[in-house]
C-alpha atoms as a PDB file:
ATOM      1  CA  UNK A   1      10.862  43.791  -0.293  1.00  0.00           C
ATOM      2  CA  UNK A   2      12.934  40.945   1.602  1.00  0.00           C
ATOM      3  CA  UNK A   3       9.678  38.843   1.905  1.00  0.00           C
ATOM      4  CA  UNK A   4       8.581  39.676  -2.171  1.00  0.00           C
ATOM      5  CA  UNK A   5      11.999  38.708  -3.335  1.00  0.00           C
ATOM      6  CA  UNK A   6      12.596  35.519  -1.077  1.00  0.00           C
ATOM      7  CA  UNK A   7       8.820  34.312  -2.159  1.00  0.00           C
ATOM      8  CA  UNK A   8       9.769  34.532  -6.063  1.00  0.00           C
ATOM      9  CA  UNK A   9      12.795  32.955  -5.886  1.00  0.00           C
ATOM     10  CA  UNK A  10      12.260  30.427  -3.581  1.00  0.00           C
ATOM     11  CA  UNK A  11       8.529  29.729  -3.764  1.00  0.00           C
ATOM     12  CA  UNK A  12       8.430  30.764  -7.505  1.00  0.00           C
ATOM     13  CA  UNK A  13      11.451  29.298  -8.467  1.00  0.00           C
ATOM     14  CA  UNK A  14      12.424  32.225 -10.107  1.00  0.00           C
ATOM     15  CA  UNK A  15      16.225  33.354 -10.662  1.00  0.00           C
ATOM     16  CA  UNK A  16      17.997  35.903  -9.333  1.00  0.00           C
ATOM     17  CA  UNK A  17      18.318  37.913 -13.110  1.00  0.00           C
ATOM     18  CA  UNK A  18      14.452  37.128 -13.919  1.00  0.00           C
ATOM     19  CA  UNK A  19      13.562  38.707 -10.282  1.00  0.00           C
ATOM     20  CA  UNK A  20      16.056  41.403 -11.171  1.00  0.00           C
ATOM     21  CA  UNK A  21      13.934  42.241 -14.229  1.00  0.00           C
ATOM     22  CA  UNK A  22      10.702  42.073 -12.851  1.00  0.00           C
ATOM     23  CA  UNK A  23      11.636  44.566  -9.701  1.00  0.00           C
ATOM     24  CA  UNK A  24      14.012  46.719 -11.907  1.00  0.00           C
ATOM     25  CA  UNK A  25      16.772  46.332  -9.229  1.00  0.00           C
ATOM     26  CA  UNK A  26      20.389  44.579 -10.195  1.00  0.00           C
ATOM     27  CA  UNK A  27      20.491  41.118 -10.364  1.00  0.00           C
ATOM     28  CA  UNK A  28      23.286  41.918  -7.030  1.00  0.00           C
ATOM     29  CA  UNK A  29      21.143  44.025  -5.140  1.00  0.00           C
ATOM     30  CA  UNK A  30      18.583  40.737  -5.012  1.00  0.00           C
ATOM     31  CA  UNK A  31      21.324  38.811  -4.366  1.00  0.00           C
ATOM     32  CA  UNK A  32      21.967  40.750  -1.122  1.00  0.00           C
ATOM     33  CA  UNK A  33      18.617  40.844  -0.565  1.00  0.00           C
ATOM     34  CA  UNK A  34      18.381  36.993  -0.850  1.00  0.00           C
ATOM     35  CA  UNK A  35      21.152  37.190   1.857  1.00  0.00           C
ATOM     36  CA  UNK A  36      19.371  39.507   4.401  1.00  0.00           C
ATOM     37  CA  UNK A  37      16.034  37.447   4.105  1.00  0.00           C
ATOM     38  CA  UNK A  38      18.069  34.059   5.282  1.00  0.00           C
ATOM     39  CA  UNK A  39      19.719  36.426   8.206  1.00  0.00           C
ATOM     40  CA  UNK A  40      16.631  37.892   9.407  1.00  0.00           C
ATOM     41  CA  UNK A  41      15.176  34.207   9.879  1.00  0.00           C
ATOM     42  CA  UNK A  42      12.500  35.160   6.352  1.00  0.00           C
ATOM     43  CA  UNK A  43      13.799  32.420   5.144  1.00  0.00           C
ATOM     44  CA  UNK A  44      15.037  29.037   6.750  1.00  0.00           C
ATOM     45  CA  UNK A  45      17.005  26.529   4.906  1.00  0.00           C
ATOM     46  CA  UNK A  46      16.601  22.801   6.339  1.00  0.00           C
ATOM     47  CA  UNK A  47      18.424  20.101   4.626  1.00  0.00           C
ATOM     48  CA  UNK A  48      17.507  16.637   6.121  1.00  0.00           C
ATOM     49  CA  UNK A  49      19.256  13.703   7.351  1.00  0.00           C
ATOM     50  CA  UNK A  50      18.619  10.525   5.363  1.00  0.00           C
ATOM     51  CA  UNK A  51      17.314   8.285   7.724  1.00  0.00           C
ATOM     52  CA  UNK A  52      18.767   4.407   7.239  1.00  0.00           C
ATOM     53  CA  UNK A  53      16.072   1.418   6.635  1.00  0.00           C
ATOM     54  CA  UNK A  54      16.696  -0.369   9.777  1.00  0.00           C
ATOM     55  CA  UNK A  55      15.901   3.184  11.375  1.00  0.00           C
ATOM     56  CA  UNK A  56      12.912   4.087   9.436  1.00  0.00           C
ATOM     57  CA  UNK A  57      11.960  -0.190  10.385  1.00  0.00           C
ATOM     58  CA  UNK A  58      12.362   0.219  14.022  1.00  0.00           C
ATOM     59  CA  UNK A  59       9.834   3.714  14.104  1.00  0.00           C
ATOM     60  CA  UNK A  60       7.296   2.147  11.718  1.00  0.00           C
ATOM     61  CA  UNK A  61       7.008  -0.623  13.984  1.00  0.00           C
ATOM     62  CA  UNK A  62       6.721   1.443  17.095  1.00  0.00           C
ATOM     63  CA  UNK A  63       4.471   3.629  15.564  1.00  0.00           C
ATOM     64  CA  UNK A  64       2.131   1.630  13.623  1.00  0.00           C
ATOM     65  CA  UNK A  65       1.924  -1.498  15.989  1.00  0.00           C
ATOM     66  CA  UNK A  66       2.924  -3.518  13.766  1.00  0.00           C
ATOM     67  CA  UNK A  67       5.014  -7.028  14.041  1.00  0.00           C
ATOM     68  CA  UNK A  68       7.409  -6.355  11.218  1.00  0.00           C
ATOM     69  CA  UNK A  69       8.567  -4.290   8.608  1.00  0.00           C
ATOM     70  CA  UNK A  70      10.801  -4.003   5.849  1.00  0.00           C
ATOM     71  CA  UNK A  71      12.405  -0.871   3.935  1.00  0.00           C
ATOM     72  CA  UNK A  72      14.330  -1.154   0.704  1.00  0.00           C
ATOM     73  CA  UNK A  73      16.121   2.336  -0.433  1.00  0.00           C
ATOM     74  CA  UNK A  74      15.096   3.598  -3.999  1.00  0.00           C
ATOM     75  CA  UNK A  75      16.852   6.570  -5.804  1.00  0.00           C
ATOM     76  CA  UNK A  76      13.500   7.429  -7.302  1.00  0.00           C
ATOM     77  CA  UNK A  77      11.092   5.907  -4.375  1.00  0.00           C
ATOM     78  CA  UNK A  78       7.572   3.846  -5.760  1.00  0.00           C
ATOM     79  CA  UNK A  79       9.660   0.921  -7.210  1.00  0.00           C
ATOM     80  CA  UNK A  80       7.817  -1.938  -7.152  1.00  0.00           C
ATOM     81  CA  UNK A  81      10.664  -4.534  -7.820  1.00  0.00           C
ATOM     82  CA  UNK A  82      12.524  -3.589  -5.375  1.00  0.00           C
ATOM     83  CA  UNK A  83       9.812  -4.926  -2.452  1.00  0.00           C
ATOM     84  CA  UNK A  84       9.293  -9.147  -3.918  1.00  0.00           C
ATOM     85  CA  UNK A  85      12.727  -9.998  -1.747  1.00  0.00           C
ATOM     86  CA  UNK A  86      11.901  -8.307   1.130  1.00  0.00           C
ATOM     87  CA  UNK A  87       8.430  -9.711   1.166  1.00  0.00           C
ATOM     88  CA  UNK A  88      10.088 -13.415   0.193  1.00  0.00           C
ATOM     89  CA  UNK A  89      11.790 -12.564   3.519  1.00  0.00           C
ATOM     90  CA  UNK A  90       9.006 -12.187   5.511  1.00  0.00           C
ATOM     91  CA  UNK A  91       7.466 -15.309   4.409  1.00  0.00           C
ATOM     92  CA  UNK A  92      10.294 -17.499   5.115  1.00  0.00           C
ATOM     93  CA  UNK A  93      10.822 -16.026   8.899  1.00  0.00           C
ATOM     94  CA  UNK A  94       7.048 -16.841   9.298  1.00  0.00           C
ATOM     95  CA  UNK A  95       8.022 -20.560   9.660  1.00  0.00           C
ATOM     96  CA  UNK A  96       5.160 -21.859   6.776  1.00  0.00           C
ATOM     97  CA  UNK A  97       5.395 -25.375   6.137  1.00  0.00           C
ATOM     98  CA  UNK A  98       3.321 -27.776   4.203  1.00  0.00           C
ATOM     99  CA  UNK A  99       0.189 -27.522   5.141  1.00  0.00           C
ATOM    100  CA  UNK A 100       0.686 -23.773   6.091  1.00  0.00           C
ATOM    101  CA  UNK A 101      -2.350 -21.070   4.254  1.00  0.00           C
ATOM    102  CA  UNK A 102      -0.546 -18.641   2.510  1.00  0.00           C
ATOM    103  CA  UNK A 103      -3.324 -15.563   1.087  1.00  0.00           C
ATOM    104  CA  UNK A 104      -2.545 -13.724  -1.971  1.00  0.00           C
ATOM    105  CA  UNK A 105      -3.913 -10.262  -2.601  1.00  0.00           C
ATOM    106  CA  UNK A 106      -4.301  -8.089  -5.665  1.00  0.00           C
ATOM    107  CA  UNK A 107      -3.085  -5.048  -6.847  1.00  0.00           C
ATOM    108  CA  UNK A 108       0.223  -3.965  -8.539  1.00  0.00           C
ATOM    109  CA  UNK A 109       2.601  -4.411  -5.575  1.00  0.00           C
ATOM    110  CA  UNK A 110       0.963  -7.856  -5.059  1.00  0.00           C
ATOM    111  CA  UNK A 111       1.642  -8.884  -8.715  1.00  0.00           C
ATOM    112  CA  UNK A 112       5.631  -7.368  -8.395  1.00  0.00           C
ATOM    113  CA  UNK A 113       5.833  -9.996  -5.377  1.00  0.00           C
ATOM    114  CA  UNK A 114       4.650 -12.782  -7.401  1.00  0.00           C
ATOM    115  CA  UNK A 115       6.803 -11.866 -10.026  1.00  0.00           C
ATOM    116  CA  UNK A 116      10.019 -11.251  -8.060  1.00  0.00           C
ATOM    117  CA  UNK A 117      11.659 -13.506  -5.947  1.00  0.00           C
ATOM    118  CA  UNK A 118       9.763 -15.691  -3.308  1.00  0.00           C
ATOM    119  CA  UNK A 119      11.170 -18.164  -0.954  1.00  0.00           C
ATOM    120  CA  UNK A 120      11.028 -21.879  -1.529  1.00  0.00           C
ATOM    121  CA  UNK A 121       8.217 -23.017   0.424  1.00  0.00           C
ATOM    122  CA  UNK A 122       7.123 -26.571  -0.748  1.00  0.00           C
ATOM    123  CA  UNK A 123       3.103 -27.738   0.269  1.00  0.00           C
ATOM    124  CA  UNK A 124       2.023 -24.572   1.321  1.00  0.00           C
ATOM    125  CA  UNK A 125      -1.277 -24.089   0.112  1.00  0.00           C
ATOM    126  CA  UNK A 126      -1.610 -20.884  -2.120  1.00  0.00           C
ATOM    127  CA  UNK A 127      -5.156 -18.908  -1.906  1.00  0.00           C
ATOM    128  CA  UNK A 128      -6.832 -15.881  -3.561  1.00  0.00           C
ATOM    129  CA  UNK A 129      -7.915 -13.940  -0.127  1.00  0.00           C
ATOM    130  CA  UNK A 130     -10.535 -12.563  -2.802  1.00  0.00           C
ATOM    131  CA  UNK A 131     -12.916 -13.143  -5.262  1.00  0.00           C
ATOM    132  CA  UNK A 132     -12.284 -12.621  -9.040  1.00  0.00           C
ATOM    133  CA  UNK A 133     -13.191  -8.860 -10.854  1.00  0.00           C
ATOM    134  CA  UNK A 134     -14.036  -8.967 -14.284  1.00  0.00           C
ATOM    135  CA  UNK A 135     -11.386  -6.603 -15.402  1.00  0.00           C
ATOM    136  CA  UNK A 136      -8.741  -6.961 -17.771  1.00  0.00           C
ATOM    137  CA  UNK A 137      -5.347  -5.288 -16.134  1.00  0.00           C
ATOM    138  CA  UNK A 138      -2.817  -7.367 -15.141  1.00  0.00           C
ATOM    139  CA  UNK A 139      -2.922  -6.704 -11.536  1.00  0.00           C
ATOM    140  CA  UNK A 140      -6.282  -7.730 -10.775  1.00  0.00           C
ATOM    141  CA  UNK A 141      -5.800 -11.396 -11.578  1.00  0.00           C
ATOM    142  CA  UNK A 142      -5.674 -12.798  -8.529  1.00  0.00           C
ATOM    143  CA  UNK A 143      -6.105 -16.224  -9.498  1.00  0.00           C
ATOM    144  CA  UNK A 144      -3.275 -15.891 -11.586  1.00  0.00           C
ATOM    145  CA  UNK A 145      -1.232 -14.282  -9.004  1.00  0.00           C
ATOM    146  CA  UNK A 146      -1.928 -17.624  -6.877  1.00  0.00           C
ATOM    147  CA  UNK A 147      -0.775 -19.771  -9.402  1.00  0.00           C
ATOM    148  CA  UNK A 148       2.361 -18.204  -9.840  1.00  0.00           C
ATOM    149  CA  UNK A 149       2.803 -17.518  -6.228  1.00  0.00           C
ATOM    150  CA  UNK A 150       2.288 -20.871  -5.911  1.00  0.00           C
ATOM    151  CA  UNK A 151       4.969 -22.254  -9.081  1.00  0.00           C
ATOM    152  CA  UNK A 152       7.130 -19.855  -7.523  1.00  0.00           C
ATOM    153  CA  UNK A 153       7.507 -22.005  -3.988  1.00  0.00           C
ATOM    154  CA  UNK A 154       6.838 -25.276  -4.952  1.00  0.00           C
ATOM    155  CA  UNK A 155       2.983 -24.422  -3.292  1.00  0.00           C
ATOM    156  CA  UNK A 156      -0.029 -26.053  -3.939  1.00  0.00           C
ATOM    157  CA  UNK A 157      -2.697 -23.533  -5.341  1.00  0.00           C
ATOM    158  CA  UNK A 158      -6.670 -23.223  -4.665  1.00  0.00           C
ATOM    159  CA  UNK A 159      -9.015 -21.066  -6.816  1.00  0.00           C
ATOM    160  CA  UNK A 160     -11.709 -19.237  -6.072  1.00  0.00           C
ATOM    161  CA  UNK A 161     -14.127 -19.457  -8.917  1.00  0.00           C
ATOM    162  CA  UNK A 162     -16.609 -16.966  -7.931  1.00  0.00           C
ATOM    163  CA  UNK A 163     -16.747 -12.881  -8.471  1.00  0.00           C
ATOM    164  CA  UNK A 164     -15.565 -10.738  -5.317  1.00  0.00           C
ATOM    165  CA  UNK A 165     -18.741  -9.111  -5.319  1.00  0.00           C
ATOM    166  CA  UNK A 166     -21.948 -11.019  -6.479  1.00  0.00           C
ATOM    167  CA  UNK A 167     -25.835 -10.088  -6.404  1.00  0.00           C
ATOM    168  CA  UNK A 168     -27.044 -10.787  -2.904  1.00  0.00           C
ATOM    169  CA  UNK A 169     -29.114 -13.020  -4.105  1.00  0.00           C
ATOM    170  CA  UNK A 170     -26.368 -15.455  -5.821  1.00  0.00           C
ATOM    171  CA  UNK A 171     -23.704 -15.392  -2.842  1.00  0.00           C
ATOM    172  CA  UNK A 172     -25.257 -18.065  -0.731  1.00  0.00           C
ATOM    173  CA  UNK A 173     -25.880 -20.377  -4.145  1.00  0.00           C
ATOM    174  CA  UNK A 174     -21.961 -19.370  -5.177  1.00  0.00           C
ATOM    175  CA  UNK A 175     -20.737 -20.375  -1.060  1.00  0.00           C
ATOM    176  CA  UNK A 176     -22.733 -23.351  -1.426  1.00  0.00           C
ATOM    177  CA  UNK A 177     -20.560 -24.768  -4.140  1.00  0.00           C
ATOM    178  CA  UNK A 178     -18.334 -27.480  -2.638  1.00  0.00           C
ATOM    179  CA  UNK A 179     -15.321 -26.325  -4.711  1.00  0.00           C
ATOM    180  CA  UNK A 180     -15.530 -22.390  -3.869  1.00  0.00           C
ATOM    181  CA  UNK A 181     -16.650 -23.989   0.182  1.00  0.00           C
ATOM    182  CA  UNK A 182     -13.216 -25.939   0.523  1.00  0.00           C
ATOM    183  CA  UNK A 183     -11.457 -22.544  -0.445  1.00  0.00           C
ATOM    184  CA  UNK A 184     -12.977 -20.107   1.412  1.00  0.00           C
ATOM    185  CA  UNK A 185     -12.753 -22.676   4.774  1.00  0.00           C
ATOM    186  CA  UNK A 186      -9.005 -21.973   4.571  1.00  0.00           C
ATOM    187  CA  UNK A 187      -9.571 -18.262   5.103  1.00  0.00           C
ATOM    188  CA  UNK A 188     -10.341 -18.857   8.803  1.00  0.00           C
ATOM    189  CA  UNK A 189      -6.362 -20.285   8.731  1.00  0.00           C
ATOM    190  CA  UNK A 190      -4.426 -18.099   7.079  1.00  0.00           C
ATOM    191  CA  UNK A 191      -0.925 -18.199   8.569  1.00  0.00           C
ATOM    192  CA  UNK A 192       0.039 -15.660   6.231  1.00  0.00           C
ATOM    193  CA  UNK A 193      -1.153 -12.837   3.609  1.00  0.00           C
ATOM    194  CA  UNK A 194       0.281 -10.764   1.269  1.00  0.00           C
ATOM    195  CA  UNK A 195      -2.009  -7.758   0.345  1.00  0.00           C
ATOM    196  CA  UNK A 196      -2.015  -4.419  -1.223  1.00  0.00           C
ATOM    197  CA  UNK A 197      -2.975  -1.238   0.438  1.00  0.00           C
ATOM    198  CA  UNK A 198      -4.933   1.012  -1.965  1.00  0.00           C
ATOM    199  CA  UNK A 199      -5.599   4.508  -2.611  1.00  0.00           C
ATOM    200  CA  UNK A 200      -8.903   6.395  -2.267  1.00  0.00           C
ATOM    201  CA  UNK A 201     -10.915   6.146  -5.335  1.00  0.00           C
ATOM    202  CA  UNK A 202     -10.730  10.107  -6.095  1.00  0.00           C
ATOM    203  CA  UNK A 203      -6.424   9.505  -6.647  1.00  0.00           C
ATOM    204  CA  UNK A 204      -6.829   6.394  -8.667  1.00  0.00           C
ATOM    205  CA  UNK A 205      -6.642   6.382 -12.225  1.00  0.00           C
ATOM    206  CA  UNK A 206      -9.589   5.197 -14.251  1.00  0.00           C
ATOM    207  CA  UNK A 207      -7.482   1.842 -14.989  1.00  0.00           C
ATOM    208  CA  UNK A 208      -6.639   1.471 -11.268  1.00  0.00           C
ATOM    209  CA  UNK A 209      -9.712   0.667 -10.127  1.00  0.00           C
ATOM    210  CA  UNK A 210     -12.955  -1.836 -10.368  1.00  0.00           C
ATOM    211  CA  UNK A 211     -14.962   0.251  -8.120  1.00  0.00           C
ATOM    212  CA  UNK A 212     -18.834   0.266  -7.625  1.00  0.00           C
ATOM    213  CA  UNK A 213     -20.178   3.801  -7.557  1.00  0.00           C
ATOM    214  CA  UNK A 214     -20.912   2.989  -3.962  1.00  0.00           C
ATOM    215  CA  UNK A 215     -17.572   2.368  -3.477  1.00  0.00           C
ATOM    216  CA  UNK A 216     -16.783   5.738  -5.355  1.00  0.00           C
ATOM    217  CA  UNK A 217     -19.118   7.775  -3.074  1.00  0.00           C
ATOM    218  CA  UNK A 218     -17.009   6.607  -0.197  1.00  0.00           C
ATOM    219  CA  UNK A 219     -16.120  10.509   0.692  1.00  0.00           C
ATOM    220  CA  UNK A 220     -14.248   9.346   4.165  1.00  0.00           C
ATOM    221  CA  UNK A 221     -12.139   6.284   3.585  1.00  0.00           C
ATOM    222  CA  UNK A 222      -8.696   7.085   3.287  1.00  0.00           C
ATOM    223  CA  UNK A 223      -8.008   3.852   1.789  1.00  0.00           C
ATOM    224  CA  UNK A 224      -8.629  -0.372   1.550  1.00  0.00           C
ATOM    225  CA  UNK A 225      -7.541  -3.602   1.637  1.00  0.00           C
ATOM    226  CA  UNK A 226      -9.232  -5.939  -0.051  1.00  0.00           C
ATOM    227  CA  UNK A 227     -11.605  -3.181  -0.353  1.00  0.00           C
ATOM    228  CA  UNK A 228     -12.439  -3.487   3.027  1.00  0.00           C
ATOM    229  CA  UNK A 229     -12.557   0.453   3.357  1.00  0.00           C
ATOM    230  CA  UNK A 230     -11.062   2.841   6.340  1.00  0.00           C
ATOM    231  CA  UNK A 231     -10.650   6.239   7.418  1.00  0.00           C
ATOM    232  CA  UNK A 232      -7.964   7.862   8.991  1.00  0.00           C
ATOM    233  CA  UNK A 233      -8.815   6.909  12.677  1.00  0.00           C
ATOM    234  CA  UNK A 234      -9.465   3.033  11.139  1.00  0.00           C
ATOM    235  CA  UNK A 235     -12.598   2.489  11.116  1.00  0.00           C
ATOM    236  CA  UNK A 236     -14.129   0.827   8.949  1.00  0.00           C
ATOM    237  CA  UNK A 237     -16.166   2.344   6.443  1.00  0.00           C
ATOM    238  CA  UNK A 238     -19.565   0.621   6.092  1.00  0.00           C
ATOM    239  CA  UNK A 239     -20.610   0.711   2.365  1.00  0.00           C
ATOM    240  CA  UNK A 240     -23.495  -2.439   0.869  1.00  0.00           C
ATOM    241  CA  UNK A 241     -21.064  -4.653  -0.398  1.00  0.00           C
ATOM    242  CA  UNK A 242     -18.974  -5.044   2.916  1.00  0.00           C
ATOM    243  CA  UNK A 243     -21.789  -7.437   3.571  1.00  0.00           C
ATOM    244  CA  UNK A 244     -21.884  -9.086   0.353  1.00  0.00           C
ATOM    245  CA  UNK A 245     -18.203  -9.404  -1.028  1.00  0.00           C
ATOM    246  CA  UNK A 246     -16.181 -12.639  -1.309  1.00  0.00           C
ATOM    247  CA  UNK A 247     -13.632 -12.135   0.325  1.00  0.00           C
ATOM    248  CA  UNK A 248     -11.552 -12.715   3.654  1.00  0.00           C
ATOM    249  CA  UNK A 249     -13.239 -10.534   6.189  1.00  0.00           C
ATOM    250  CA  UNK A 250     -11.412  -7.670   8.581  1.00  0.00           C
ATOM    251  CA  UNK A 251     -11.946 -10.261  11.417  1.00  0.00           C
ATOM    252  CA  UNK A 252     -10.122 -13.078   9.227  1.00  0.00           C
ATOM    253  CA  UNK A 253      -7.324 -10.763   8.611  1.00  0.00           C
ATOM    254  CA  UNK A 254      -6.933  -9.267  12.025  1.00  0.00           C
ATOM    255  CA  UNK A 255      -6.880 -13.078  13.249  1.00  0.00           C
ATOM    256  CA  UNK A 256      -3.708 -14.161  10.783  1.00  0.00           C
ATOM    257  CA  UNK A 257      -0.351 -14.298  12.479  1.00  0.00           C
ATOM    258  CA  UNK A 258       1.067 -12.346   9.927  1.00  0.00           C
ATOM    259  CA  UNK A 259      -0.491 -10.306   7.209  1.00  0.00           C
ATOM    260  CA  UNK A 260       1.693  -7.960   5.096  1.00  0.00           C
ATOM    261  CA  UNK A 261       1.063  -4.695   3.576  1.00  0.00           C
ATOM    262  CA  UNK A 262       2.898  -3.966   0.752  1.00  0.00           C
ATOM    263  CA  UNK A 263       2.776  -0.279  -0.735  1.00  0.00           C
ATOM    264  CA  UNK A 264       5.015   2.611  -2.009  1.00  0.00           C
ATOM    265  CA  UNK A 265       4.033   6.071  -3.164  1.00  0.00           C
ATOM    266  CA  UNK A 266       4.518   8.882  -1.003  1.00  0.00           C
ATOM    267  CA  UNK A 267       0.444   9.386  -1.546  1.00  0.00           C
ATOM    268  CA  UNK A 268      -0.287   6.112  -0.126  1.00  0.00           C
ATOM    269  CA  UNK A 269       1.094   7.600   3.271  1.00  0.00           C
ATOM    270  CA  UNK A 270      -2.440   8.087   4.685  1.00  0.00           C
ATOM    271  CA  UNK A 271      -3.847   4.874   2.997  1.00  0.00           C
ATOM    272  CA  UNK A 272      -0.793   2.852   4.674  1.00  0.00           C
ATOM    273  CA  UNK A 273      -1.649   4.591   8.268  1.00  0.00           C
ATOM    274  CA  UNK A 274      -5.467   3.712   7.815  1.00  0.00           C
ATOM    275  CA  UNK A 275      -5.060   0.371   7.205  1.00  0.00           C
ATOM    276  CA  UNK A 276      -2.145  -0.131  10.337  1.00  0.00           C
ATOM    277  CA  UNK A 277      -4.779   1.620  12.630  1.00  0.00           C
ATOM    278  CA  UNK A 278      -7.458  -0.950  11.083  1.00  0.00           C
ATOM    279  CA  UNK A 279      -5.897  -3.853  12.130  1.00  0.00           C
ATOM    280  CA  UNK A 280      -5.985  -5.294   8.716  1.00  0.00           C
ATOM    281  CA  UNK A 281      -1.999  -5.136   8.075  1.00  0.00           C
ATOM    282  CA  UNK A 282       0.087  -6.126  10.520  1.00  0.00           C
ATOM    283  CA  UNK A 283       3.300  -5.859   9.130  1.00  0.00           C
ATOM    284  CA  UNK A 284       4.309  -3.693   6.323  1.00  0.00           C
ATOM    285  CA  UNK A 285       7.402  -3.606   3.024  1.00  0.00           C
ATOM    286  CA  UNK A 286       7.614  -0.415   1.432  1.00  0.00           C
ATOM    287  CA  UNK A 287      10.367   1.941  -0.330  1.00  0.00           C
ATOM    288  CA  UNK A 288      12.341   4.978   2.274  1.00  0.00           C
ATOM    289  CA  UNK A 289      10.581   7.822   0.545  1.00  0.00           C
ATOM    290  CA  UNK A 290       6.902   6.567   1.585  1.00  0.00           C
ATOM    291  CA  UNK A 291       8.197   5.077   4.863  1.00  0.00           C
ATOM    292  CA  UNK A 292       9.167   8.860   5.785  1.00  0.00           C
ATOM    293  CA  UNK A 293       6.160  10.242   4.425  1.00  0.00           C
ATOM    294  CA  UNK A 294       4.006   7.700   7.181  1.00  0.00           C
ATOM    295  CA  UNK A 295       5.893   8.945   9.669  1.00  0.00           C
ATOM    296  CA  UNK A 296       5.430  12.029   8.683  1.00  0.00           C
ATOM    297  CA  UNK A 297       1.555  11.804   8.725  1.00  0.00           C
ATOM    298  CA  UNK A 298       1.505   9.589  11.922  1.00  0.00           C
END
């Protein structure tokens, strides 16, 4: 009876009177019962401590390997505004100057960086670290996000002209191209990157993702960046566009000083982990509530 009654009220959420009802009992006799089950150790109550950003910083970075982090407190958790100054932070402790390769991403926490508030940062060159998608949603413009980025610190941008993921046989004709060329050379000197982490394709929305149905059949990654794909351990998923994509390789971003992950959601938790254990992030801005909930899973 202790066990019934502490499972409807506090696994069922229902009330005292309701479970009352149900059992035929008085709404105080389940309250005494609700008593004995905590006494007997049937149930255990665990309120926890609030853990303070520069904590939550300190273990990320211990636990992830990673060279920085950031951690801005949300009521609600997953807001994306919150994370631009943070990020602007970053950037301006990395030291880039003119001259300096700074890689843009895509994604929705990418386009809430470039939309926030970035550092000044006068002559750094601004690049997609991608190819274009032909979709329509705002946060897959990554050309656009470059140009802003690049308004926003007084940057220089460079385009990349050419689909993230062509035919094999047009890749070597689009590389060719002297404009897309220059571009894509600055990849192999990225001082910086700012990229999204992304969810597995069987939690996205329909409007969240451009993905191939290879991509989609990708039972074991966890997660991507730059849809270079991962699973839990890190490793990276092989899938046929891996070798034909446009875009900065794992090597290239494992090779940059600083790249940085930005991502909230509690759900991303796994994805975040993933792409730490890759290599491909190496420092990471994200909200308390998802910070935990890494920890959690590491």
């Amino acid at each position: 009876m202790l066990h019934t009654v502490a499972k409807l009220h506090y696994e069922a959420e229902m009330s005292q009177v309701e479970i009352a009802k149900r059992l035929g009992l008085s709404a105080a006799t389940i309250s005494r019962l609700l008593q004995r089950a905590r006494a007997e150790g049937i149930v255990r109550i665990e309120v926890r401590d609030l853990a303070a950003p520069d904590d939550l910083v300190r273990a990320l970075c211990e636990t992830l390997k990673l060279k920085t982090a950031a951690v801005v407190e949300t009521a609600g958790g997953g807001r994306l505004d919150a994370i631009a100054a943070p990020v602007g932070e970053l950037l301006r402790q990395a030291g880039l100057k003119a001259g300096s390769v700074l890689a843009i991403g895509w994604g929705r926490a990418v386009r809430a960086v470039v939309e926030g508030s970035l550092p000044d940062l006068p002559g750094v060159l601004t690049v997609p670290a991608t190819g274009g998608m032909q979709q329509h949603a705002p946060h897959f413009q990554v050309n656009e996000f470059v140009r802003r980025a690049a308004r926003a610190i007084g940057g220089v941008p460079q385009f990349v002209h050419a689909p993230y993921l062509p035919s094999a046989a047009t890749r070597g004709v689009l590389l060719a191209d002297p404009a897309i060329a220059d571009t894509v050379a600055l990849w192999d000197r990225v001082d910086a990157a700012v990229v999204g982490i992304g969810l597995p394709h069987s939690q996205n929305s329909p409007d969240a993702s451009a993905a191939t149905p290879d991509e989609q059949a990708l039972a074991d990654a966890v997660g991507d960046v730059l849809r270079h794909y991962f699973d839990a351990r890190g490793q990276i998923t092989d899938w046929e566009g891996e070798r034909r994509m446009i875009a900065m390789s794992a090597e290239q971003l494992r090779r940059a000083p600083l790249v940085v992950g930005v991502a909230t959601g509690e759900n991303k938790a796994a994805a975040i982990l993933g792409a730490a254990r890759a290599g491909l992030v190496s420092a990471l801005v994200t909200d308390t509530r998802t910070a935990e909930a890494v920890l959690d899973a590491a």
